[in-house]
Every structure is written in structure tokens, then in C-alpha cells.
N, C-alpha and C. Protein backbone atom coordinates (compact mmCIF):
# COMPACT_ATOMS: atom_id res chain seq x y z
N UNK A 1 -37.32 6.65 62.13
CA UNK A 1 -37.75 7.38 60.96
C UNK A 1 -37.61 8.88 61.14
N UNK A 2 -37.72 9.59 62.13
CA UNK A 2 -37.96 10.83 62.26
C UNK A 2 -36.05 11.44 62.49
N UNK A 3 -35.74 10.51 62.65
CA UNK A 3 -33.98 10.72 62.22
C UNK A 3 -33.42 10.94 61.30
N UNK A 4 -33.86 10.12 60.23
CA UNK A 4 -33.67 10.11 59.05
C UNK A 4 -34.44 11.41 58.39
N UNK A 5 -35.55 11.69 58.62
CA UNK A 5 -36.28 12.89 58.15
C UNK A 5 -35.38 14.23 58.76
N UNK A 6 -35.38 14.66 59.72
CA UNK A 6 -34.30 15.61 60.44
C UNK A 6 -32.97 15.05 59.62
N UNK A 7 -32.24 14.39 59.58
CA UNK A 7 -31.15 14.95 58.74
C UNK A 7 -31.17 14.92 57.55
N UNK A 8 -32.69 14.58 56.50
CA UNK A 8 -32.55 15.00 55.72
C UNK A 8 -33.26 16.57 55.47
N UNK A 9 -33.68 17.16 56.24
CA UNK A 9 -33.97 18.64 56.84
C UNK A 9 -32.51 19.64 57.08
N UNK A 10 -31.89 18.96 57.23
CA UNK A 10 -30.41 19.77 57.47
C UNK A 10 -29.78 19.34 56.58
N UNK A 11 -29.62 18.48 55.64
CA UNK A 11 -29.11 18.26 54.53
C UNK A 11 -29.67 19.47 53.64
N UNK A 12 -30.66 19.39 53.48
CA UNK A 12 -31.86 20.44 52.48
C UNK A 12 -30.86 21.95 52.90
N UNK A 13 -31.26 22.03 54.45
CA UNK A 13 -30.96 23.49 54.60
C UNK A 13 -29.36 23.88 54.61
N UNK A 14 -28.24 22.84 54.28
CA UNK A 14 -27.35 23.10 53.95
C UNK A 14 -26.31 23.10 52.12
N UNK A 15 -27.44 22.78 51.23
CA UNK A 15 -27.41 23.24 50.36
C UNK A 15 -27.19 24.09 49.90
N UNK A 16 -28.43 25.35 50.00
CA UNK A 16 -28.42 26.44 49.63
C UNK A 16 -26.63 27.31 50.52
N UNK A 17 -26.53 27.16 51.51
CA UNK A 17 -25.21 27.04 52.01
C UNK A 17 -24.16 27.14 51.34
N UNK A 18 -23.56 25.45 50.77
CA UNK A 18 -22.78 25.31 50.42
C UNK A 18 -22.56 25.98 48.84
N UNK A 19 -23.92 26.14 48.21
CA UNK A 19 -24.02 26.66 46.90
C UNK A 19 -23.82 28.27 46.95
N UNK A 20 -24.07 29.14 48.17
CA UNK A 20 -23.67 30.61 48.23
C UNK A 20 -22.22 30.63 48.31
N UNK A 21 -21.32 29.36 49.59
CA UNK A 21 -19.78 29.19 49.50
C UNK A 21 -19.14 29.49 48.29
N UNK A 22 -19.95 28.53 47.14
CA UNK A 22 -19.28 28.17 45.63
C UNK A 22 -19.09 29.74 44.90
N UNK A 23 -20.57 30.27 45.13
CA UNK A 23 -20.08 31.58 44.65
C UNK A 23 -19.31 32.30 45.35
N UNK A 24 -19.44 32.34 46.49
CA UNK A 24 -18.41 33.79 46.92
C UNK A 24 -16.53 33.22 46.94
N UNK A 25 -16.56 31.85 46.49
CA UNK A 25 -15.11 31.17 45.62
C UNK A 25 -15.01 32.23 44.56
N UNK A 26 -15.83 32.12 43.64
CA UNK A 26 -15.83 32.29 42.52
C UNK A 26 -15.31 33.63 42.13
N UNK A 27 -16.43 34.34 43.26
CA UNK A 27 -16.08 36.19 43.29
C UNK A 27 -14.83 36.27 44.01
N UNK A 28 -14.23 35.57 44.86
CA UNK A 28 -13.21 36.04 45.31
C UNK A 28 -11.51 35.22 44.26
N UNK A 29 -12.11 34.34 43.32
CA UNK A 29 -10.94 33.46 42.63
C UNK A 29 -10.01 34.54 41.79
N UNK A 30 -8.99 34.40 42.29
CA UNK A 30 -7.91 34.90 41.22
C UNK A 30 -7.93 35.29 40.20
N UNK A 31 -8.06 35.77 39.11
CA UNK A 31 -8.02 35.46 37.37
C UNK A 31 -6.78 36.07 36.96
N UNK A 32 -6.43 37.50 37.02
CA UNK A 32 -4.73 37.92 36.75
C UNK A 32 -3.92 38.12 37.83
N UNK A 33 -3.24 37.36 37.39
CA UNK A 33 -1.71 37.69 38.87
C UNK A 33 -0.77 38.36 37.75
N UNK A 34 0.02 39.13 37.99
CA UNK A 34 0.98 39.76 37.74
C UNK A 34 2.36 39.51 38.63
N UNK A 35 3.21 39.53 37.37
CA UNK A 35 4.96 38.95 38.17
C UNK A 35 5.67 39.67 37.18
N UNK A 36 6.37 40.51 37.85
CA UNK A 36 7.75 41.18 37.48
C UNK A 36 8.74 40.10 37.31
N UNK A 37 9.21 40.51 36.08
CA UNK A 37 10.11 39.48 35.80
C UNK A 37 11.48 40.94 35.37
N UNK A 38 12.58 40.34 36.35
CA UNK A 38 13.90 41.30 35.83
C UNK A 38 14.72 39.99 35.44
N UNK A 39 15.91 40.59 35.38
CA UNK A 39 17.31 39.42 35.61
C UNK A 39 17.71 39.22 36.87
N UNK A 40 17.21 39.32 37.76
CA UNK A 40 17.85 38.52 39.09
C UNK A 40 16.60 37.25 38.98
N UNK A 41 17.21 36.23 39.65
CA UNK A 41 16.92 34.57 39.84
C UNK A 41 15.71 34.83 40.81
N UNK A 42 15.80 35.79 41.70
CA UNK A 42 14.33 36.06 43.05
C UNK A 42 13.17 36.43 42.02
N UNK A 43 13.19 36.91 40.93
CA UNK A 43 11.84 36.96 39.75
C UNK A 43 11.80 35.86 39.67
N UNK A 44 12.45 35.08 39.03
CA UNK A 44 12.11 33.92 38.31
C UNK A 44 12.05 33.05 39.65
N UNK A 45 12.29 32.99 40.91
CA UNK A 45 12.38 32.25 42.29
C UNK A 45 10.16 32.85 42.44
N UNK A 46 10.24 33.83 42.24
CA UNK A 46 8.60 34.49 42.02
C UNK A 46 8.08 33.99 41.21
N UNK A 47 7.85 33.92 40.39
CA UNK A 47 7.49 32.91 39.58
C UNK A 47 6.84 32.12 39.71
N UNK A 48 8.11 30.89 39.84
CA UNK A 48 7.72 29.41 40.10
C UNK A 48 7.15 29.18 41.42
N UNK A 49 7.22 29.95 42.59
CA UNK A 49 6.40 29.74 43.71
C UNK A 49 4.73 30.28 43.33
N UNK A 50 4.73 31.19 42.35
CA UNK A 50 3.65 31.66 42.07
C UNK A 50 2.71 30.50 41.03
N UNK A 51 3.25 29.90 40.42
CA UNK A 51 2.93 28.80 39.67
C UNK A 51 2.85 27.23 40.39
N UNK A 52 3.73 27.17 41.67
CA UNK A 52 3.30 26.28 42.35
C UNK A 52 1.74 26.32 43.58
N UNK A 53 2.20 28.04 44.00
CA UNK A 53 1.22 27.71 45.12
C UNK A 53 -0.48 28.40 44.87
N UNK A 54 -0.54 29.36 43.78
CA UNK A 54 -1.40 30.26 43.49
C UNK A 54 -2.29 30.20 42.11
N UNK A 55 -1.87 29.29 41.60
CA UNK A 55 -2.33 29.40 40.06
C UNK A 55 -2.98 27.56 39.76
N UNK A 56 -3.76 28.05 39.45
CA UNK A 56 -4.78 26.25 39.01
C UNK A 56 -4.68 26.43 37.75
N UNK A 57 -4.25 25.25 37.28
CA UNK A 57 -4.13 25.08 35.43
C UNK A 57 -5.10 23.94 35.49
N UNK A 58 -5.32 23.86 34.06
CA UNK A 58 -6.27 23.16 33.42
C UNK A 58 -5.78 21.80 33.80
N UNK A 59 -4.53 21.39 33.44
CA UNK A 59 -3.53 19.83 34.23
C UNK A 59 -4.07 19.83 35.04
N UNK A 60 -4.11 21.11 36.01
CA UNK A 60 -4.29 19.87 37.77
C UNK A 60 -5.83 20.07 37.98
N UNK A 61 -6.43 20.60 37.63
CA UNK A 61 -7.92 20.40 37.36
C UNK A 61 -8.74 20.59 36.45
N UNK A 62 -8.48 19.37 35.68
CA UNK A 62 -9.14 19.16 34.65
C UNK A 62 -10.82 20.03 34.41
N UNK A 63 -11.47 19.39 35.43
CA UNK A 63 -12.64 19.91 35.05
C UNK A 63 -13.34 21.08 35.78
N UNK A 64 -11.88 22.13 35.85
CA UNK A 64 -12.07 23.67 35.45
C UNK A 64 -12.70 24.20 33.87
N UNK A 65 -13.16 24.99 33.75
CA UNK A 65 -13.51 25.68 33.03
C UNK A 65 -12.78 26.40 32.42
N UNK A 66 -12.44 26.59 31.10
CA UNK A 66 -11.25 27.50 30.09
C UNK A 66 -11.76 29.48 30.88
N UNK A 67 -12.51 29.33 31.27
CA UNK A 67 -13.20 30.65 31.54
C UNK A 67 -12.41 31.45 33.24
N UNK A 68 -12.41 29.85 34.06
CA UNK A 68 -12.23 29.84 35.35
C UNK A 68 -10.73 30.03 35.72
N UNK A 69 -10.16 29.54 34.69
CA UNK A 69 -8.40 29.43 34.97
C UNK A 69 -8.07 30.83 35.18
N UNK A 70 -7.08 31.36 35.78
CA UNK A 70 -6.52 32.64 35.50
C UNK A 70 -5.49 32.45 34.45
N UNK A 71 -5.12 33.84 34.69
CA UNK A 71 -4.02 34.03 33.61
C UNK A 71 -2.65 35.01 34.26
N UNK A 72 -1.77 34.65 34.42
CA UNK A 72 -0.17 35.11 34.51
C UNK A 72 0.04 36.26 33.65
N UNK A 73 0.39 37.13 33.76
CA UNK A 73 1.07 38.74 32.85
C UNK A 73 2.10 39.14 33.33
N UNK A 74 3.25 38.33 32.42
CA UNK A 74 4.76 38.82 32.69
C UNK A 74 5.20 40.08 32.58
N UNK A 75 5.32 40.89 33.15
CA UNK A 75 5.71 42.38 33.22
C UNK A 75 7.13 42.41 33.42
N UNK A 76 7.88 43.35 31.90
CA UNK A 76 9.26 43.02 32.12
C UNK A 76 9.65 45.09 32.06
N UNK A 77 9.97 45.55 32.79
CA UNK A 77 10.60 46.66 32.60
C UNK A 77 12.14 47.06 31.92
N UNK A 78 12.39 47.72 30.87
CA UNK A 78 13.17 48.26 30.54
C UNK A 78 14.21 49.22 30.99
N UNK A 79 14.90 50.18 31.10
CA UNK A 79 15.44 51.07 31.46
C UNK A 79 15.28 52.00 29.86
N UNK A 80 15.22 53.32 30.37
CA UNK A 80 15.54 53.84 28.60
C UNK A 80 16.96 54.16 29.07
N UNK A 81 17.37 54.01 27.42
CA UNK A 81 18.94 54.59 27.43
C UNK A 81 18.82 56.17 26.61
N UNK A 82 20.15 56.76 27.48
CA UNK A 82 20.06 58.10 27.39
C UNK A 82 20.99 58.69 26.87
N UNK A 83 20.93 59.41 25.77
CA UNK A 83 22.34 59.90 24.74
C UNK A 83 23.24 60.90 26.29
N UNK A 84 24.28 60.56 26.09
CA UNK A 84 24.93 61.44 27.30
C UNK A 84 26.12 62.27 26.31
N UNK A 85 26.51 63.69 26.86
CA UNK A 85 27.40 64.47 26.65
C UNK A 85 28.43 64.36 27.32
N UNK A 86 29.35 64.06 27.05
CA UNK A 86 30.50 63.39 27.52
C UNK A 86 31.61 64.98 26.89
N UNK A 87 31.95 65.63 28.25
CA UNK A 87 33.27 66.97 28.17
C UNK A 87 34.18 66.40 26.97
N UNK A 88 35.05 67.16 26.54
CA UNK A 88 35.92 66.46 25.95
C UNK A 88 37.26 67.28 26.15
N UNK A 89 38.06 67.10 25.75
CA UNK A 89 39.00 68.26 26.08
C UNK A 89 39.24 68.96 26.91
N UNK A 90 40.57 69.82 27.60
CA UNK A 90 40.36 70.71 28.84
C UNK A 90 39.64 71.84 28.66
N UNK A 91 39.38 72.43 29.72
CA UNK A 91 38.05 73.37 29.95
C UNK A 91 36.28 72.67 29.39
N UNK A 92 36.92 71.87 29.12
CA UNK A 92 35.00 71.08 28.66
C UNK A 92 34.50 72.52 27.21
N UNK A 93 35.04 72.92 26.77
CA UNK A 93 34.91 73.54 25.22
C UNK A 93 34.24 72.80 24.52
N UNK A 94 34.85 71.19 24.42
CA UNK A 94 34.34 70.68 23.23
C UNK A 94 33.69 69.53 23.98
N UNK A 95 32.83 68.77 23.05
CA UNK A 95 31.52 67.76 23.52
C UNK A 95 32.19 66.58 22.83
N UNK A 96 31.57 65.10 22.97
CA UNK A 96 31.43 64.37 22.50
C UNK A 96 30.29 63.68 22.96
N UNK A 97 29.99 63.45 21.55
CA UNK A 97 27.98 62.62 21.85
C UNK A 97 27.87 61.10 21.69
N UNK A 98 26.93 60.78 22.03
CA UNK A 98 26.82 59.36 21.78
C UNK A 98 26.34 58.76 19.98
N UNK A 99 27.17 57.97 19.75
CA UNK A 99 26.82 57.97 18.41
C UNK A 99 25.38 57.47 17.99
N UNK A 100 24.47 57.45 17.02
CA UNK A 100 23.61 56.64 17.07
C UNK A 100 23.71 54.89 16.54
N UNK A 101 24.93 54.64 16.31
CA UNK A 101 25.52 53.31 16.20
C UNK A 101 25.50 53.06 17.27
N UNK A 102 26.01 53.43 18.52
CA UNK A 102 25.91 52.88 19.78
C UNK A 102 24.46 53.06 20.22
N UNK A 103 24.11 53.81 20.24
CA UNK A 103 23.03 53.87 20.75
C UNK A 103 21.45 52.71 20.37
N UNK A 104 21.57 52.38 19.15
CA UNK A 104 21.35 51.28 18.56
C UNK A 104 21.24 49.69 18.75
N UNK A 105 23.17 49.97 19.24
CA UNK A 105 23.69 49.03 19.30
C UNK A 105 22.96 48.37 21.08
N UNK A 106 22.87 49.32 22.22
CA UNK A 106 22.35 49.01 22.93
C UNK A 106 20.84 48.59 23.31
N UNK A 107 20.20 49.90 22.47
CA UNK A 107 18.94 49.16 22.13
C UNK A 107 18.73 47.52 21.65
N UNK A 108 19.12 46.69 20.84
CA UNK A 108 19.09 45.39 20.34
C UNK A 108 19.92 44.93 21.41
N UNK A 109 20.45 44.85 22.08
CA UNK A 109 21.22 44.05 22.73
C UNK A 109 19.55 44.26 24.38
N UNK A 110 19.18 45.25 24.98
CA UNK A 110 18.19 45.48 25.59
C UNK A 110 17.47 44.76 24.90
N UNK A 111 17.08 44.64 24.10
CA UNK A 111 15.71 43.35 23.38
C UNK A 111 16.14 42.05 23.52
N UNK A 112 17.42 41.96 23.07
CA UNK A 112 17.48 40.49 23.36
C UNK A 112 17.77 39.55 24.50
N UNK A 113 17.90 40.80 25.31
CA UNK A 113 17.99 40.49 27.21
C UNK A 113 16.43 39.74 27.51
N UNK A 114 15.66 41.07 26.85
CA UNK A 114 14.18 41.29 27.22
C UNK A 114 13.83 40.13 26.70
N UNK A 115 13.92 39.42 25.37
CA UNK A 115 13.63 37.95 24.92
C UNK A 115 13.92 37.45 25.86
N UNK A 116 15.33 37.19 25.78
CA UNK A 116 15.31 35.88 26.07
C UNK A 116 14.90 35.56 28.18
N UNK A 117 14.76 36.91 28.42
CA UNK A 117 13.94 36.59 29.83
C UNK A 117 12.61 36.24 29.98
N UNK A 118 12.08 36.89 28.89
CA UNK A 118 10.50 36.30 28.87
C UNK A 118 10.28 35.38 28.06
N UNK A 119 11.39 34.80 27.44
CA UNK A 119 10.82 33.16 27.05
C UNK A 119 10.93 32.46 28.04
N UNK A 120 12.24 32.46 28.87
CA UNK A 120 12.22 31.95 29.82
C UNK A 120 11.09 31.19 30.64
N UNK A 121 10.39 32.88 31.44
CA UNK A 121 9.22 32.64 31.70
C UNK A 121 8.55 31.97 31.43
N UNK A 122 7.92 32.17 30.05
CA UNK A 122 7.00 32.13 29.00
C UNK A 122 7.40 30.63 29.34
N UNK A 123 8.24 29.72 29.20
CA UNK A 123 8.46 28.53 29.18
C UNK A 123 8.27 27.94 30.57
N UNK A 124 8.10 28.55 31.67
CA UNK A 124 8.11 27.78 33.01
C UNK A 124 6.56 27.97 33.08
N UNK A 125 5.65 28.87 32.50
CA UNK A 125 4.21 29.16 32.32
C UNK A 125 3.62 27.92 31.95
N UNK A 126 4.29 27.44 30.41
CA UNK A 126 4.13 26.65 29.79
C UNK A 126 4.08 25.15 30.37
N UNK A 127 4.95 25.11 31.22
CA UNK A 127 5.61 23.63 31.45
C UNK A 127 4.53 23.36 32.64
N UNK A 128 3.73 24.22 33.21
CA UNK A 128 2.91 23.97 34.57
C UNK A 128 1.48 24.38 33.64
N UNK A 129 1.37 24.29 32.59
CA UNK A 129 0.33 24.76 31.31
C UNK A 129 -0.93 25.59 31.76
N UNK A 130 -0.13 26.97 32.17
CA UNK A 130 -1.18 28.25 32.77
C UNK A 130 -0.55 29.16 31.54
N UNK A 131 -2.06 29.97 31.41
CA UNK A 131 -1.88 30.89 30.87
C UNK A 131 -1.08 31.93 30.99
N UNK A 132 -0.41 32.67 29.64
CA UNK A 132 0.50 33.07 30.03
C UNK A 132 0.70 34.67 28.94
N UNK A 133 1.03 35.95 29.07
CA UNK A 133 0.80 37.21 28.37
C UNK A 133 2.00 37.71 28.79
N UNK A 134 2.59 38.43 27.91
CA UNK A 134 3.74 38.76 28.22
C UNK A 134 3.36 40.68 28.37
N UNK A 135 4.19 41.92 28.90
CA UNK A 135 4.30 43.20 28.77
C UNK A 135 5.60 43.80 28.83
N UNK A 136 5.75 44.33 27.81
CA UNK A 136 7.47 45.34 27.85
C UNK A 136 7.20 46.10 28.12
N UNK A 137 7.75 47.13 28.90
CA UNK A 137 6.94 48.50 29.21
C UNK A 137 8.89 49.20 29.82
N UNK A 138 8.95 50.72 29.24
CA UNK A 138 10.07 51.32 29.16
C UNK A 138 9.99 52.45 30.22
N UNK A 139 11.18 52.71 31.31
CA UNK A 139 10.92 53.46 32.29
C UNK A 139 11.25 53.09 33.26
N UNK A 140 10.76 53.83 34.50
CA UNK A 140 11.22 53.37 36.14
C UNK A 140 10.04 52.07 36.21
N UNK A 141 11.30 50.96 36.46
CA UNK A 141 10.50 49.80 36.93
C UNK A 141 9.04 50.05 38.25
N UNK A 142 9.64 50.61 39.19
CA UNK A 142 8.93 51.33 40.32
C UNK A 142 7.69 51.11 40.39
N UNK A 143 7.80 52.69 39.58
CA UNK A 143 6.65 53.20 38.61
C UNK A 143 5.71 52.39 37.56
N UNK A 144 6.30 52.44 36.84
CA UNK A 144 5.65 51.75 35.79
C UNK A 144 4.99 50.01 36.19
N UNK A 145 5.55 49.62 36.60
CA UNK A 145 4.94 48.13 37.34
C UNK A 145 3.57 48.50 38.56
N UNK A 146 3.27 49.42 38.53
CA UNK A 146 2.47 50.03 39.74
C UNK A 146 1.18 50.28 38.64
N UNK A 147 1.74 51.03 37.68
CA UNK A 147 1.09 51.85 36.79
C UNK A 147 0.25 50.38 35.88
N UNK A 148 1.19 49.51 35.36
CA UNK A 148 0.63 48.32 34.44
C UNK A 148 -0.71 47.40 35.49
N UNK A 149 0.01 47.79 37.22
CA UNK A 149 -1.06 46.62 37.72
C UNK A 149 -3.00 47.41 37.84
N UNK A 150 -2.19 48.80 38.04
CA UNK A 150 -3.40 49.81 37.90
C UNK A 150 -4.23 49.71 36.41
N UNK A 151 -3.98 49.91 35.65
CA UNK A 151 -4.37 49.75 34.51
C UNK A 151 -5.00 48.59 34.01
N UNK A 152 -4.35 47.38 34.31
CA UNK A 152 -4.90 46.13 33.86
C UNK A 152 -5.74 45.67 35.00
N UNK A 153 -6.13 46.43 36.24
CA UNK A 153 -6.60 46.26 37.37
C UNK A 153 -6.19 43.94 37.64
N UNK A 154 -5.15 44.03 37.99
CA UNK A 154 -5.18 42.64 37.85
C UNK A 154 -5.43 42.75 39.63
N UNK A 155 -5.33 40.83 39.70
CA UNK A 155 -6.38 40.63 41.21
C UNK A 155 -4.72 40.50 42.19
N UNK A 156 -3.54 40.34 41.63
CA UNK A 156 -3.10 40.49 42.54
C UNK A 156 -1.42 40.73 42.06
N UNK A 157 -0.26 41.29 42.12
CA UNK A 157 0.53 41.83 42.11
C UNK A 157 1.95 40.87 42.28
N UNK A 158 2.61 40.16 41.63
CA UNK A 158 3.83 39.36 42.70
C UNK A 158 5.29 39.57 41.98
N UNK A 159 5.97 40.27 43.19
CA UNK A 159 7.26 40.56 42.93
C UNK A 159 8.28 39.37 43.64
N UNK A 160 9.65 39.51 43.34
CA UNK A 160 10.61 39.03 43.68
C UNK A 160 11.30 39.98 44.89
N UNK A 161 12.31 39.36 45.78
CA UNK A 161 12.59 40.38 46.55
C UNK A 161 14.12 39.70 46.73
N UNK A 162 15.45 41.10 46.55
CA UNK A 162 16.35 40.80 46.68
C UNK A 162 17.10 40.67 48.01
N UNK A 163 15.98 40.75 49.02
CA UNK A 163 16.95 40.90 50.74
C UNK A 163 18.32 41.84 50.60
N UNK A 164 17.38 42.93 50.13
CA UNK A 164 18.92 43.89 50.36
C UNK A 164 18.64 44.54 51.69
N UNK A 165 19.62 44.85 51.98
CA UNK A 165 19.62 44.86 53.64
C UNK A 165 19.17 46.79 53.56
N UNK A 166 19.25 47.07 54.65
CA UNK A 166 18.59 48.61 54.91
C UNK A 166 19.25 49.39 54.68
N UNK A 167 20.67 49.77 54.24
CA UNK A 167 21.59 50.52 53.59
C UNK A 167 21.43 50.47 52.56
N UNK A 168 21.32 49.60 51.97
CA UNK A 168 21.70 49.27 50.20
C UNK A 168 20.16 49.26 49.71
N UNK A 169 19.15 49.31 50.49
CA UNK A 169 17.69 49.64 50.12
C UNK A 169 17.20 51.12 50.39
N UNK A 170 18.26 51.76 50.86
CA UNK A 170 17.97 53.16 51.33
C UNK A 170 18.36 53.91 50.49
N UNK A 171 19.62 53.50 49.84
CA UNK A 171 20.59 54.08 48.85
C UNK A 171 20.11 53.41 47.55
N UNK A 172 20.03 52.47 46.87
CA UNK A 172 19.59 51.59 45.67
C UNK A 172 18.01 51.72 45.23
N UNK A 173 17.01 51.97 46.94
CA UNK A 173 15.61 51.59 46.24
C UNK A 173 15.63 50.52 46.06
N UNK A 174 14.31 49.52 46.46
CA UNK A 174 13.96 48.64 46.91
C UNK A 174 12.41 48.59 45.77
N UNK A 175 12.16 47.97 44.70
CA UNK A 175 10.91 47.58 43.59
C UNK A 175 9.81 47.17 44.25
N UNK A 176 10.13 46.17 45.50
CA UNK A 176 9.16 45.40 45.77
C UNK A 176 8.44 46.75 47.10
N UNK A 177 9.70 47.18 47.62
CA UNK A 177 9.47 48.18 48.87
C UNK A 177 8.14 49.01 48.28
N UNK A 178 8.43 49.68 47.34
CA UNK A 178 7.98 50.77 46.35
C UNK A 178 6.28 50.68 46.24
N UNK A 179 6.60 48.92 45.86
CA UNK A 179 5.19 48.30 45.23
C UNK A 179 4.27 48.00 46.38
N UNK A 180 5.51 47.62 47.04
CA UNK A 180 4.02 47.14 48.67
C UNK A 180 3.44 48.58 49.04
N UNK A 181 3.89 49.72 49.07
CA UNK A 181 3.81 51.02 49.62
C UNK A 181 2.46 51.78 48.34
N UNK A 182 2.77 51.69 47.27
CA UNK A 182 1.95 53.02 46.08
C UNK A 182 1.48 51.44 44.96
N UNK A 183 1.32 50.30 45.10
CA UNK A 183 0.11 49.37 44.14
C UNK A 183 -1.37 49.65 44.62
N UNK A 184 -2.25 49.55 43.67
CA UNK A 184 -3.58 49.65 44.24
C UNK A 184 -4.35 48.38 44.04
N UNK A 185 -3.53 47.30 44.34
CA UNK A 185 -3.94 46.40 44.91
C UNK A 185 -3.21 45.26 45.21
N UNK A 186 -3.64 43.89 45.92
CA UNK A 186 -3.29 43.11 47.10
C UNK A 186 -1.61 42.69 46.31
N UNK A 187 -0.88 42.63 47.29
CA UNK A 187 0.75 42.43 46.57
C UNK A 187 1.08 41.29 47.23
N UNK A 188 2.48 40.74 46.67
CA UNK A 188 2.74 39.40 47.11
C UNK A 188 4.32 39.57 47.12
N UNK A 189 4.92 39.50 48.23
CA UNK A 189 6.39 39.87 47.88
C UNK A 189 6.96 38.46 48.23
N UNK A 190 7.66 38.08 47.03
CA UNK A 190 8.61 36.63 47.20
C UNK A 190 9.69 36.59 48.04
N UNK A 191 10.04 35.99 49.08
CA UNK A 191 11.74 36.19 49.44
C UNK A 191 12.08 35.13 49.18
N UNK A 192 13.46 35.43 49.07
CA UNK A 192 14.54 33.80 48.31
C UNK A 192 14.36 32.85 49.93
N UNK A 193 14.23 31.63 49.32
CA UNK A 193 15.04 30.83 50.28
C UNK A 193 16.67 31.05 50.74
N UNK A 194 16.50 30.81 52.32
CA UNK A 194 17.70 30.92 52.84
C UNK A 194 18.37 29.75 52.93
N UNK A 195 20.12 29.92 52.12
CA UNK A 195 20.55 28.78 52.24
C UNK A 195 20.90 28.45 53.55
N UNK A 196 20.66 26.78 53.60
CA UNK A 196 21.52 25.92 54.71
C UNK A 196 22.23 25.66 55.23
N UNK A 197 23.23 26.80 54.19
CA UNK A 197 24.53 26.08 54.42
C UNK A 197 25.73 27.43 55.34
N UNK A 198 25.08 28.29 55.71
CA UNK A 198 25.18 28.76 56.79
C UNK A 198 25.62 28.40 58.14
């Protein structure tokens, strides 16, 4: 009898225990991750590792809470385009400008890049059924992806990474380099799988 009483004495006193665990889950659980999404395949390779290994949807545990799930914020950066003066003639005397037909013309064609990458997304969000917010934002990717994670203070940051080697990251700039270095908070840098067939 006095066995049974002692472990139910340590049962008791491991309650309160396991119920402080639950909260400091709770305070420390995820709610916004952030993922740069460009046109290279290592975003969207970010992504789906981010949706496999980091993100709980309502599917795989049901009896989460609509409150408890996080939420995904596709961050897609733009470039602005820039009217350029183009010499014309010898001695550079005369100019030629960019028309605003072209200029136009690139703008809509930039949107429909920007669609159809964040449906994309928007659709691999969908298909693993996590929440999902999209952001266009115009400027130095760099920058501005630093600036959106600051602002929306999200809980954690995840880029794609192109394995550009140390020349071509010295000379090109490196997004994810940038982000691990000036984000103000915890980052997640994706690298591609290496093929096999090496």
C-alpha cells in the first residue's frame, strides 16, 4: 500500500510539471514563419521543407486550435525598373529615353511573374492546408526582406540558398548571406539537396 501511495505522490508532484512544460511549448510555438519566395526552385525547395518540417496544420493535428496553428507570409520582392538615358548619336548630344509604353510594358509583365509565383506558393500552402498571406514589396530584396521580417516581427525568417560559391557571392551578393548577418530575428537558411549523381 504505501507504494502505491508514493507513486501516487510523484504522480501529483509531476503534474504541475508537465502542465508548466505545456506552457513554455506554447510561449516558445511558432506562429509566423516567413519565406522569401523569388524565381529560383531553392525558394520554392524552402518552402516545402518549411511546410514539411516546421509548420503543424490543422490536417495533421486535428485537435489544434484555429488560434494555435501558425501562419506562412510569402514575401516576394520586386526589383523597381528604372527609366534609363540611353547616348544617342556621336558625341552623346542627343538622348534617347525610355518610352512609357515600355516601361509599362515591363511593369505587367513584373506582375505577372509576381502572380504567378505566389500562386504557386499559395498552392503548395494550400495542398499541406496551412495558413497562408501573401507580401509584394518593391526594392532591394536584401533590404527589404529584413525590413518586412522587422516589422511584422514574425517568429522566424526562412530563405532559400543558391550555393553560390565565394566569388560569385562576393561579386553578386548573397540574400540569404545578408539576412543571416542584419534580420532581427532567428533565420533559417535552406540549402538545395545535393545531387547523387555526382
Amino acid at each position: 500500500m504505501e507504494t502505491q501511495s508514493a507513486g501516487a505522490a510523484v504522480g501529483a508532484e509531476q503534474q504541475p510539471l508537465m502542465k508548466k512544460n505545456e506552457e513554455q511549448n506554447k510561449k516558445t510555438m511558432i506562429k509566423v514563419i516567413m519565406v522569401g519566395i523569388d524565381e529560383s526552385d531553392e525558394s520554392f525547395y524552402a518552402l516545402r521543407w518549411t511546410l514539411d518540417h516546421l509548420f503543424v496544420s490543422i490536417g495533421e493535428a486535428p485537435e489544434t486550435r484555429l488560434d494555435e496553428v501558425g501562419k506562412v507570409v510569402l514575401v516576394h520582392v520586386q526589383q523597381p525598373f528604372h527609366q534609363y538615358v540611353f547616348p544617342a548619336g556621336p558625341g552623346g548630344g542627343a538622348a534617347l529615353y525610355t518610352t512609357s509604353a515600355v516601361v509599362e510594358s515591363v511593369r505587367k509583365a513584373q506582375e505577372e511573374n509576381t502572380t504567378a509565383r505566389l500562386s504557386r506558393a499559395l498552392q503548395m500552402c494550400k495542398d499541406k492546408m496551412a495558413k497562408a498571406e501573401t507580401l509584394v514589396l518593391d526594392g532591394d530584396s536584401k533590404d527589404m526582406i529584413c525590413q518586412a521580417a522587422e516589422q511584422m516581427q514574425v517568429d522566424l525568417l526562412v530563405v532559400g540558398s543558391r550555393g553560390l560559391g565565394k566569388i560569385k557571392r562576393a561579386f553578386l551578393g548573397s540574400v540569404s548571406d545578408y539576412c543571416a548577418h542584419h534580420a532581427k530575428c532567428p533565420i533559417l537558411i535552406v540549402k538545395p539537396l545535393r545531387e547523387s549523381s555526382k
